[in-house]
C-alpha atoms as a PDB file:
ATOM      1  CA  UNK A   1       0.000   0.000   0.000  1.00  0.00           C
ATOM      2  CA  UNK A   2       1.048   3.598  -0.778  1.00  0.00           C
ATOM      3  CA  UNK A   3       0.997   6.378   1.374  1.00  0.00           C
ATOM      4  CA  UNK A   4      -0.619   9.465   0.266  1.00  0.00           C
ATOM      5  CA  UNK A   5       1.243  12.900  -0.500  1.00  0.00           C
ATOM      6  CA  UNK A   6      -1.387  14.646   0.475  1.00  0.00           C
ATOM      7  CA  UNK A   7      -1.425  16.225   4.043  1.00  0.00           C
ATOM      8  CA  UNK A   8      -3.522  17.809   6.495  1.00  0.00           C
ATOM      9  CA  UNK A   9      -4.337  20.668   5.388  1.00  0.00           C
ATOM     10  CA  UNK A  10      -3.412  20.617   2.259  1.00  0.00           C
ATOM     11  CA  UNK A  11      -5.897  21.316  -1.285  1.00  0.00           C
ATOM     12  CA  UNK A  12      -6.521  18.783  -3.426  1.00  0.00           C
ATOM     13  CA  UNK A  13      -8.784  17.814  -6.573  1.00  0.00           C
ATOM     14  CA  UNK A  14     -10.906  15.003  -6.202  1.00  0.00           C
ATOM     15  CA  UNK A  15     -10.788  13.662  -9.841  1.00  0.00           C
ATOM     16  CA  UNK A  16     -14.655  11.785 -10.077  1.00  0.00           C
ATOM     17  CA  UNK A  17     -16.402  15.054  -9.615  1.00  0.00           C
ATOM     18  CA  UNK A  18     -13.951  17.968  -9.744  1.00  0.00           C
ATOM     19  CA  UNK A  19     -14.487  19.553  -5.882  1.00  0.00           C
ATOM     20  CA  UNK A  20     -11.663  21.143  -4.619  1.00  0.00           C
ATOM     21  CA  UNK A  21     -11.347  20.349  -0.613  1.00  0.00           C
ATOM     22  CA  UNK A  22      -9.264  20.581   2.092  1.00  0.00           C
ATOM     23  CA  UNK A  23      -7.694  17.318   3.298  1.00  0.00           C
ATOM     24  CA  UNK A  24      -9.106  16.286   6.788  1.00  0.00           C
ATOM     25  CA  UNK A  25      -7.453  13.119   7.579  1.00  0.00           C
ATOM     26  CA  UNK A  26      -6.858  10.386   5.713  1.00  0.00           C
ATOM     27  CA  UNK A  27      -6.379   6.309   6.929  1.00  0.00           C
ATOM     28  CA  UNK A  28      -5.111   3.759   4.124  1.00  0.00           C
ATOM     29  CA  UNK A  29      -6.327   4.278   1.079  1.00  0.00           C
ATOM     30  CA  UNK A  30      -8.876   6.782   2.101  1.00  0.00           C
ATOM     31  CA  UNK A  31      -8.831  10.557   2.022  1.00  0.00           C
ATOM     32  CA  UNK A  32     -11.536  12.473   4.653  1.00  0.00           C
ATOM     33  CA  UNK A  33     -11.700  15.709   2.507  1.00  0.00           C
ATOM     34  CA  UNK A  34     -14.076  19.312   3.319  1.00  0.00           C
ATOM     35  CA  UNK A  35     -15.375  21.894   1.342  1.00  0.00           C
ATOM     36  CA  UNK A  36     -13.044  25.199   1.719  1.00  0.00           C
ATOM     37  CA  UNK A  37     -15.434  27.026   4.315  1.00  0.00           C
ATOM     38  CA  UNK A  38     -16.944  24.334   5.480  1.00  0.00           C
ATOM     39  CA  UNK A  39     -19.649  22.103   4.884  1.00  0.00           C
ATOM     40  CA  UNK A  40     -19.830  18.132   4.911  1.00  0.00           C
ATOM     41  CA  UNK A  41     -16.930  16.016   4.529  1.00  0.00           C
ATOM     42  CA  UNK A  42     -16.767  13.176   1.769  1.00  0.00           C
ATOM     43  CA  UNK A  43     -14.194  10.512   1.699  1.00  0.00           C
ATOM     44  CA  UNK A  44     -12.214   9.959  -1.814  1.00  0.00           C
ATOM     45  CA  UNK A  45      -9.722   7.499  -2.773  1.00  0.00           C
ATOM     46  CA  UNK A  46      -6.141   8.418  -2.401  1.00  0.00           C
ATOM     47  CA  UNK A  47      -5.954   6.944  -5.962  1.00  0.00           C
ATOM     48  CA  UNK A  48      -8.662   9.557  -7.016  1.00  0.00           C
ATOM     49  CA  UNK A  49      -7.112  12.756  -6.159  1.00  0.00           C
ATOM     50  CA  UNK A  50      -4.509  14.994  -7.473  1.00  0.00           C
ATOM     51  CA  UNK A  51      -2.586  17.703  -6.057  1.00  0.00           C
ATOM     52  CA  UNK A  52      -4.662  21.756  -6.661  1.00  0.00           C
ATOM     53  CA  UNK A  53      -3.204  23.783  -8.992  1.00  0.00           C
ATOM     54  CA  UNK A  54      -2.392  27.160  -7.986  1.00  0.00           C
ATOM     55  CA  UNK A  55      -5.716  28.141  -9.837  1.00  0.00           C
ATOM     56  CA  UNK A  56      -7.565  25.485  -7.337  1.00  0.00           C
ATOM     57  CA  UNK A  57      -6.228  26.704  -4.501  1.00  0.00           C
ATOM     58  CA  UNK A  58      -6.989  30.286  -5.547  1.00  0.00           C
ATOM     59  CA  UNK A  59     -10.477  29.215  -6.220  1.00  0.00           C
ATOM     60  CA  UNK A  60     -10.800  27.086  -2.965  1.00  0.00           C
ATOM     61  CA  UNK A  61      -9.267  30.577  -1.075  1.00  0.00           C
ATOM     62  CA  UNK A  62     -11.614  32.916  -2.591  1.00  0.00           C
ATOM     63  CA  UNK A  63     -14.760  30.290  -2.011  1.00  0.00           C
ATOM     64  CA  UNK A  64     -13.833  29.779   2.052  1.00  0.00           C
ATOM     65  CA  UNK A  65     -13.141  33.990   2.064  1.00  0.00           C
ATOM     66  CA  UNK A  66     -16.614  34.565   0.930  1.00  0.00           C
ATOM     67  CA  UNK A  67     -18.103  32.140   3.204  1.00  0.00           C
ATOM     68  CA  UNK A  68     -16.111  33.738   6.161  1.00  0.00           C
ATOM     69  CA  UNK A  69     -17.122  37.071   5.204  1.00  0.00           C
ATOM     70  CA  UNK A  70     -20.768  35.966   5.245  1.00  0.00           C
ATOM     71  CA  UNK A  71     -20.518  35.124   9.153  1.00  0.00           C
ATOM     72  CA  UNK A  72     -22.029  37.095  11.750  1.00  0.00           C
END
């Protein structure tokens, strides 16, 4: 089995829909991933995701500033 690059923390792509999250945790072969701003988390394969581009992780930013600005 091969461990993921992909930290807490980090963005990443998951590949069968497109959604740009956050990486939560991940255990085995499994990635726990969130919405930037919040929102549920879904689990992806590790095999299923590729690193954000700098363009993804621009769009994740500007998507969890907007929800943050939308607090009370």
């Amino acid at each position: 089995m091969h461990a993921t690059p992909f930290a807490p923390g980090a963005y990443a792509v998951d590949t069968r829909t497109g959604r740009v999250g956050r990486v939560s945790t991940r255990a085995g072969g499994t990635v726990l991933l969130r919405l930037p701003g919040g929102g549920p988390p879904w689990e992806c394969p590790a095999a299923d995701l590729r690193p954000a581009t700098a363009a993804d992780r621009l769009r994740a930013r500007v998507t969890e500033l907007n929800w943050r600005s939308r607090l009370p």
